[in-house]
N, C-alpha and C. Protein backbone atom coordinates (compact mmCIF):
# COMPACT_ATOMS: atom_id res chain seq x y z
N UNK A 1 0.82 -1.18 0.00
CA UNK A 1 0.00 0.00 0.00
C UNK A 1 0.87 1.25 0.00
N UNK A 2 1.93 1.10 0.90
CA UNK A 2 2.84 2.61 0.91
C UNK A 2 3.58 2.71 -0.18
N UNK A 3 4.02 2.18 -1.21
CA UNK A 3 4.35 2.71 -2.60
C UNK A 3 3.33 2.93 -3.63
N UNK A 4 2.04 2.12 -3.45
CA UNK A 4 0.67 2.69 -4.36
C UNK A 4 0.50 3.95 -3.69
N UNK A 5 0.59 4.61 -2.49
CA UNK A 5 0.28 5.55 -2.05
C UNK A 5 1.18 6.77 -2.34
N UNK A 6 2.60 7.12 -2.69
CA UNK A 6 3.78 7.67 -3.17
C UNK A 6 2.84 8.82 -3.98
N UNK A 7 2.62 8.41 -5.19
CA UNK A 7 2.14 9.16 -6.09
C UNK A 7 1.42 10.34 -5.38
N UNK A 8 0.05 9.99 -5.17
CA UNK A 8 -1.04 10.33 -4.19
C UNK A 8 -0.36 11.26 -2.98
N UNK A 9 0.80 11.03 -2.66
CA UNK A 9 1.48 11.80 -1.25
C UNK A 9 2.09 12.82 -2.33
N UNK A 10 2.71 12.50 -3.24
CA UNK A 10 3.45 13.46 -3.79
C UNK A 10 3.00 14.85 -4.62
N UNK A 11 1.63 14.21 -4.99
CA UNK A 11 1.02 15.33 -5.61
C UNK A 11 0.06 16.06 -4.51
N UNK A 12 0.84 15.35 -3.52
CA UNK A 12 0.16 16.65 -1.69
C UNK A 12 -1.88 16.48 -1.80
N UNK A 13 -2.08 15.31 -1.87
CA UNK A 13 -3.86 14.83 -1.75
C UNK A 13 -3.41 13.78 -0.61
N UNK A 14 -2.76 13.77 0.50
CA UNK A 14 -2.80 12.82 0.68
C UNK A 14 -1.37 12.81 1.74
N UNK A 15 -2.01 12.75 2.95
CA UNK A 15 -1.22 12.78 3.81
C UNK A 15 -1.21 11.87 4.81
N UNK A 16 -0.05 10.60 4.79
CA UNK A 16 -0.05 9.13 5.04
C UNK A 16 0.58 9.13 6.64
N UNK A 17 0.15 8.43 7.97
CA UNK A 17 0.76 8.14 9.02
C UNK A 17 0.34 7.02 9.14
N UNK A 18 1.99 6.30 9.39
CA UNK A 18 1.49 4.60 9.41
C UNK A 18 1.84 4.26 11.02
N UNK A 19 1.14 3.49 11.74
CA UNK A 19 1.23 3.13 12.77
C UNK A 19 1.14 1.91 12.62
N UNK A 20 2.43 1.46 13.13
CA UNK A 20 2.65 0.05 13.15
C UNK A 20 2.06 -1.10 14.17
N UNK A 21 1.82 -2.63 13.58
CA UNK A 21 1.43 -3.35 14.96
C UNK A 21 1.73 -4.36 14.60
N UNK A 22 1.46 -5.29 15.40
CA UNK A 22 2.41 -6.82 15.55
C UNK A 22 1.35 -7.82 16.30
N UNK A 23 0.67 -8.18 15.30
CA UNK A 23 -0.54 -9.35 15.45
C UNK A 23 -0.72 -10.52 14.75
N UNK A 24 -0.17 -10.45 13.53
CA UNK A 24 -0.65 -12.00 12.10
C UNK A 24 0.58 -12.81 12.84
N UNK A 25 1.88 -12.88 13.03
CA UNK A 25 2.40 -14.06 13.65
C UNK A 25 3.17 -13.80 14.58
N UNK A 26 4.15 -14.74 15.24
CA UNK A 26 4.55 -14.18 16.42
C UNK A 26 5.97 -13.30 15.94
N UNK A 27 6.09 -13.19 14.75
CA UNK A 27 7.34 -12.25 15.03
C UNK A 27 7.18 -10.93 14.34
N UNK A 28 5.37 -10.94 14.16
CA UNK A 28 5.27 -9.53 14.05
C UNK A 28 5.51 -8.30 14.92
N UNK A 29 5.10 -8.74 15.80
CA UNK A 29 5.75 -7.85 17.03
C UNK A 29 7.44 -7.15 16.87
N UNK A 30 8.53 -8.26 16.81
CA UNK A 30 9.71 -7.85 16.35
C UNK A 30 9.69 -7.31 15.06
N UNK A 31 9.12 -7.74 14.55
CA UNK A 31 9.23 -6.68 13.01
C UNK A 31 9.06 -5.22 12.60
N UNK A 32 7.88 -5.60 13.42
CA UNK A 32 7.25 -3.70 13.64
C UNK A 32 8.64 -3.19 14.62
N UNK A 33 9.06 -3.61 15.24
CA UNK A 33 9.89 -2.91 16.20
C UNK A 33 11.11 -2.81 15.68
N UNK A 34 11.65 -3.59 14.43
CA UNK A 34 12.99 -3.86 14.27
C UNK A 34 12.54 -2.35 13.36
N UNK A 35 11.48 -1.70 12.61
CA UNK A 35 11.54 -0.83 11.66
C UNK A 35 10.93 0.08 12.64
N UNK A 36 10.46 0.49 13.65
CA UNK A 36 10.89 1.86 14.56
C UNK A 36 12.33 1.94 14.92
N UNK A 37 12.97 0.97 14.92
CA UNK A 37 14.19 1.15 15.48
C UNK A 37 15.14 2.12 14.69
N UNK A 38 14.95 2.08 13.35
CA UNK A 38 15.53 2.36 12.45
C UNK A 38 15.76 3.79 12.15
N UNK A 39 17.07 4.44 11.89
CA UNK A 39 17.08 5.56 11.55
C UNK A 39 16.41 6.28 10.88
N UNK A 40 15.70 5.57 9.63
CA UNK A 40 14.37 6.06 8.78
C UNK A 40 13.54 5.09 8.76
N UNK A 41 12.41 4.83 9.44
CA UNK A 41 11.08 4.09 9.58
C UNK A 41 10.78 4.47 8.43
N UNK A 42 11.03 5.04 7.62
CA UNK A 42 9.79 5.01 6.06
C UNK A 42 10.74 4.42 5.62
N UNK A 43 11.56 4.32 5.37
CA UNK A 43 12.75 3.50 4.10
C UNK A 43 12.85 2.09 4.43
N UNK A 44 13.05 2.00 6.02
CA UNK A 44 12.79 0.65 6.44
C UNK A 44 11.27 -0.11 6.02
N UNK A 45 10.01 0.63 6.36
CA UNK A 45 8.94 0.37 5.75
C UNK A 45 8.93 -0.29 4.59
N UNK A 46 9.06 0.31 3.57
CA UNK A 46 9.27 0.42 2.30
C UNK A 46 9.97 -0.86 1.97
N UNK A 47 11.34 -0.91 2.45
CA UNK A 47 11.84 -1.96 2.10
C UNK A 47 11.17 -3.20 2.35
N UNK A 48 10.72 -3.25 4.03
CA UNK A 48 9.57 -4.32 4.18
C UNK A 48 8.84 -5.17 3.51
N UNK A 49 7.56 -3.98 2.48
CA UNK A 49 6.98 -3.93 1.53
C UNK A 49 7.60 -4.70 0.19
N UNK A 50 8.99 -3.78 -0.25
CA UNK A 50 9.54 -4.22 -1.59
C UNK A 50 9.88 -5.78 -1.58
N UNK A 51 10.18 -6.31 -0.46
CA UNK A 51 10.52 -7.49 -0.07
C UNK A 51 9.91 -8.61 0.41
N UNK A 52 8.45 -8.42 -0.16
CA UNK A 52 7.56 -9.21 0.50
C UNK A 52 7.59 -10.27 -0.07
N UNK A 53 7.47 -11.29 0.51
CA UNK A 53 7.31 -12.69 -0.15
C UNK A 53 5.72 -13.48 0.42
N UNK A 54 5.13 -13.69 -0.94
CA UNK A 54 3.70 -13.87 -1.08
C UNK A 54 3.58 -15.44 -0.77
N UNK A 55 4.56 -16.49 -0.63
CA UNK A 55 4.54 -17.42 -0.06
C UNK A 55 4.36 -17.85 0.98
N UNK A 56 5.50 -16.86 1.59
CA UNK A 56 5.63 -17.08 3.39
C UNK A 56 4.75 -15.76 4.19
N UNK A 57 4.33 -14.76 3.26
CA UNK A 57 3.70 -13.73 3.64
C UNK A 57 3.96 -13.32 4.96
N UNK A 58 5.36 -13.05 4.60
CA UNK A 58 6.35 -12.39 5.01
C UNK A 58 7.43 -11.22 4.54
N UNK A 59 7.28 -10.15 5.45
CA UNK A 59 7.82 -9.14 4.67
C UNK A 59 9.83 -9.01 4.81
N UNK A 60 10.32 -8.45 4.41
CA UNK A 60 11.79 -8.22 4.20
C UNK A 60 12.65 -7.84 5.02
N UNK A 61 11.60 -7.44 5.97
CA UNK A 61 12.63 -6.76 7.19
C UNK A 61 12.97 -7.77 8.46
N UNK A 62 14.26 -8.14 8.86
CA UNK A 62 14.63 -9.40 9.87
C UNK A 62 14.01 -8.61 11.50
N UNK A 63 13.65 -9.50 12.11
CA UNK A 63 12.85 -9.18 13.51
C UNK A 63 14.03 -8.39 14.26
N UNK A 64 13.80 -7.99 15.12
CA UNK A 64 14.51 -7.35 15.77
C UNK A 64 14.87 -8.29 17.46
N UNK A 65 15.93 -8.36 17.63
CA UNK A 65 16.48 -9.40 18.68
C UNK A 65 16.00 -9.17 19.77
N UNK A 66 16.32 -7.95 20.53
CA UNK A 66 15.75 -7.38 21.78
C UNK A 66 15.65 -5.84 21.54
N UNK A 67 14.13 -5.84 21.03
CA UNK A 67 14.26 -4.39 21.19
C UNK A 67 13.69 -3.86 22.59
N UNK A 68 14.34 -2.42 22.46
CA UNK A 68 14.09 -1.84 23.82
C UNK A 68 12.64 -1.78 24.31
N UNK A 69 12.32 -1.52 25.70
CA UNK A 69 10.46 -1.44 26.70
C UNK A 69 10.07 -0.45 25.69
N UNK A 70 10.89 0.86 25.65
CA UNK A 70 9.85 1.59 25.14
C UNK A 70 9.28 1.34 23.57
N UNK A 71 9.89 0.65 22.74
CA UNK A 71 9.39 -0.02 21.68
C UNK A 71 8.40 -0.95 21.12
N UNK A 72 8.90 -2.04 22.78
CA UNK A 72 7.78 -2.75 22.32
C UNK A 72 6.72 -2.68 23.05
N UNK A 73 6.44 -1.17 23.98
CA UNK A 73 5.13 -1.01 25.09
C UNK A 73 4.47 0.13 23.62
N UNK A 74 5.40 0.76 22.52
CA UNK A 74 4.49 1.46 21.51
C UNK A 74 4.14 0.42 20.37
N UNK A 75 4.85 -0.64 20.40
CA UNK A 75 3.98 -1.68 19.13
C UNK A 75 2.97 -2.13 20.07
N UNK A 76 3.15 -2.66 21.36
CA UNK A 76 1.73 -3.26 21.65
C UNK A 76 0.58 -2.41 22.38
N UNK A 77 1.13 -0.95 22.33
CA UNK A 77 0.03 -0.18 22.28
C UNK A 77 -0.93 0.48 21.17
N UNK A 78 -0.29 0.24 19.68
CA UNK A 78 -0.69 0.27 18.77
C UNK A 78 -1.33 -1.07 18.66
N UNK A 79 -1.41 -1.63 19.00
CA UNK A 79 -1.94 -3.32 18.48
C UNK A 79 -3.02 -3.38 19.03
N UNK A 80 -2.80 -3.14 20.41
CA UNK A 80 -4.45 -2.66 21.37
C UNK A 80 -5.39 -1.90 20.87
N UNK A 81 -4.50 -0.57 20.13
CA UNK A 81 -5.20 0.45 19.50
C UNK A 81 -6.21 -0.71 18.30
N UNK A 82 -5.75 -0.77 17.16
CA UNK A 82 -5.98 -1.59 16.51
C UNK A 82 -6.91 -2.36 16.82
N UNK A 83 -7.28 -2.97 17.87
CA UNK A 83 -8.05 -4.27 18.18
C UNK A 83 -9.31 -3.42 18.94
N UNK A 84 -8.76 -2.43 19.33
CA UNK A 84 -10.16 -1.72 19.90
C UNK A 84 -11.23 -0.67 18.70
N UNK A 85 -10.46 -1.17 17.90
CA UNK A 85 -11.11 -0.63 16.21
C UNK A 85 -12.11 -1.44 16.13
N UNK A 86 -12.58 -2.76 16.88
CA UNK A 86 -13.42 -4.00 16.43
C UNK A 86 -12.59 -4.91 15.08
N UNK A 87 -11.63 -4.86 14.53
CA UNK A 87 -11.37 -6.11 13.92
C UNK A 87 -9.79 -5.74 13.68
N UNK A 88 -8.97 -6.70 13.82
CA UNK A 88 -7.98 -6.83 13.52
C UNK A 88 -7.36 -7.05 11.51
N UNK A 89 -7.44 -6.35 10.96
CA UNK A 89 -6.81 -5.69 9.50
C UNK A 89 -5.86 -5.08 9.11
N UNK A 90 -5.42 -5.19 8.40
CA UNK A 90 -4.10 -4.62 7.71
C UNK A 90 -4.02 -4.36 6.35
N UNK A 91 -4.09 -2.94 5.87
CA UNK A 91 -4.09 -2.25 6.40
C UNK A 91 -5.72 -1.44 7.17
N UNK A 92 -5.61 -0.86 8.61
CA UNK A 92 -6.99 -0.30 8.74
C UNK A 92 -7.00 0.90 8.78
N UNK A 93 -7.51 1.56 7.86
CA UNK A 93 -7.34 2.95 7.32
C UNK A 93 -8.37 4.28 8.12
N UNK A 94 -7.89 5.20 8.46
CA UNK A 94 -9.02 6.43 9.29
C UNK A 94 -8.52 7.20 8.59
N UNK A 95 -9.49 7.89 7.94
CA UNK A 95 -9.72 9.00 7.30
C UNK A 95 -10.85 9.89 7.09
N UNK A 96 -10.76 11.25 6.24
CA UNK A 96 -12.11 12.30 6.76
C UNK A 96 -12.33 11.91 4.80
N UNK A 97 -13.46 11.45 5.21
CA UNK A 97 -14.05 12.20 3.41
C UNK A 97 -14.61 13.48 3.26
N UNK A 98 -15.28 13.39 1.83
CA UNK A 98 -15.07 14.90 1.49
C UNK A 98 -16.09 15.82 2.17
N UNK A 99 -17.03 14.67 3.01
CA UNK A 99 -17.76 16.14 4.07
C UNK A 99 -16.87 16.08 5.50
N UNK A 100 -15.94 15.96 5.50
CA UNK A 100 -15.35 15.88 6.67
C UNK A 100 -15.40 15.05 7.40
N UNK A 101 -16.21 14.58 7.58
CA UNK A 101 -16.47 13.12 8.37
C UNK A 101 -15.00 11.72 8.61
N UNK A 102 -15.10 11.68 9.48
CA UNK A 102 -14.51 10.30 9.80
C UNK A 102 -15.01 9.14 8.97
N UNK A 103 -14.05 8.29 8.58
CA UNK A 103 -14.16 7.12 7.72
C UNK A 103 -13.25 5.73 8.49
N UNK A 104 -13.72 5.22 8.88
CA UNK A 104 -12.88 3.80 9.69
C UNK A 104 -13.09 2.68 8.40
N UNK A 105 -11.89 2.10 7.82
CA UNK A 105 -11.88 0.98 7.38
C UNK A 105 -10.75 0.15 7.18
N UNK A 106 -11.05 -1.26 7.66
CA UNK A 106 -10.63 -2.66 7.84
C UNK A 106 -9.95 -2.93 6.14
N UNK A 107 -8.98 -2.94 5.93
CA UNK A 107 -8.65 -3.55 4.75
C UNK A 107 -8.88 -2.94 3.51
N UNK A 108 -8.35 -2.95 2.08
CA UNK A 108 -8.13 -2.33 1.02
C UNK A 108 -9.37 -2.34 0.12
N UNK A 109 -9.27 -3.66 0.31
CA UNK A 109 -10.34 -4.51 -1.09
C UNK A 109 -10.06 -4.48 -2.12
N UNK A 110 -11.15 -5.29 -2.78
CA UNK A 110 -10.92 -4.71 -4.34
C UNK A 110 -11.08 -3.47 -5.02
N UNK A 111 -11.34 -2.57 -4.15
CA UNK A 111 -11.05 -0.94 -4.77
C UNK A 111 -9.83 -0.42 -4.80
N UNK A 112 -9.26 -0.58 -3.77
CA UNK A 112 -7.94 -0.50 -3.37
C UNK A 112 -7.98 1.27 -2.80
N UNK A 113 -7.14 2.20 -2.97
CA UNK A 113 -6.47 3.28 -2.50
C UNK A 113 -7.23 4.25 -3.47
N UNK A 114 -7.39 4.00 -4.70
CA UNK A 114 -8.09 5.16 -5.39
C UNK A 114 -9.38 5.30 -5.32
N UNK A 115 -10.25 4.57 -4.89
CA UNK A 115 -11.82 4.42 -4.38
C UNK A 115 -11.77 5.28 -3.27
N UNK A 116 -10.63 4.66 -2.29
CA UNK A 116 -10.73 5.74 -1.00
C UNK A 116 -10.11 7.49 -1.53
N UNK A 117 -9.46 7.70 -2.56
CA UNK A 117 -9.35 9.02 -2.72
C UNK A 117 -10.45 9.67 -3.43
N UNK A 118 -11.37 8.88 -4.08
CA UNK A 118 -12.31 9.49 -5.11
C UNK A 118 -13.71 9.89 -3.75
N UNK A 119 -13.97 9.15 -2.69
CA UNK A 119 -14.24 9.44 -1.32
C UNK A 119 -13.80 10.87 -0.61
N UNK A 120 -12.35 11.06 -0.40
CA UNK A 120 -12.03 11.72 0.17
C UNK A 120 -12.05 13.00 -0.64
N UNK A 121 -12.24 13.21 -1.65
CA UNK A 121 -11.90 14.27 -2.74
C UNK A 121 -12.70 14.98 -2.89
């Protein structure tokens, strides 16, 4: 989703904050944490992404060994966050459409990212 989204950020419609969480297996938790750790969380992201393997549906970035309390008390406070949304999804998107309004949604679909901008627009 964060490189379909590039375009869309770049031509300034579209202003992306990803909050990470660590729920589909057990080393999501380290994963999300190994890419806060990182000097650039978006590049690390990204790479994540570029590196995904649709087999093991698993992304590119190696877990992180021991990351520090305060890391992993903000992945599993994002994860809480997340779960108190009512469903656990990835990605789950909040956004205002075009009357301003709040928009909560669970997953992409088959519309994908430009359905939600033709919404927000």
């Amino acid at each position: 989703m964060y490189e379909k989204a590039l375009p869309i950020i770049g031509a300034e419609k579209l202003r992306l904050r990803v909050v990470l969480v660590g729920f589909l297996k057990p080393s999501s938790p380290a994963k999300a944490a190994s890419i806060l750790m990182t000097n650039n969380p978006a590049r690390a992201l990204a790479y994540d992404e570029s590196h995904f393997n649709t087999q093991t549906e698993e992304g590119g970035i190696r877990p992180a060994l021991n990351p520090p309390p305060l890391i992993r008390r903000a992945v599993r406070n994002n994860t809480q966050l997340l779960i108190r949304t009512g469903e656990e999804a990835t990605p789950t998107l909040l956004y205002r459409n075009k009357h301003g309004q709040w928009e909560l949604q669970h997953g992409l679909g088959s519309h994908g990212l430009h359905k939600i901008m033709e919404i927000i627009s």
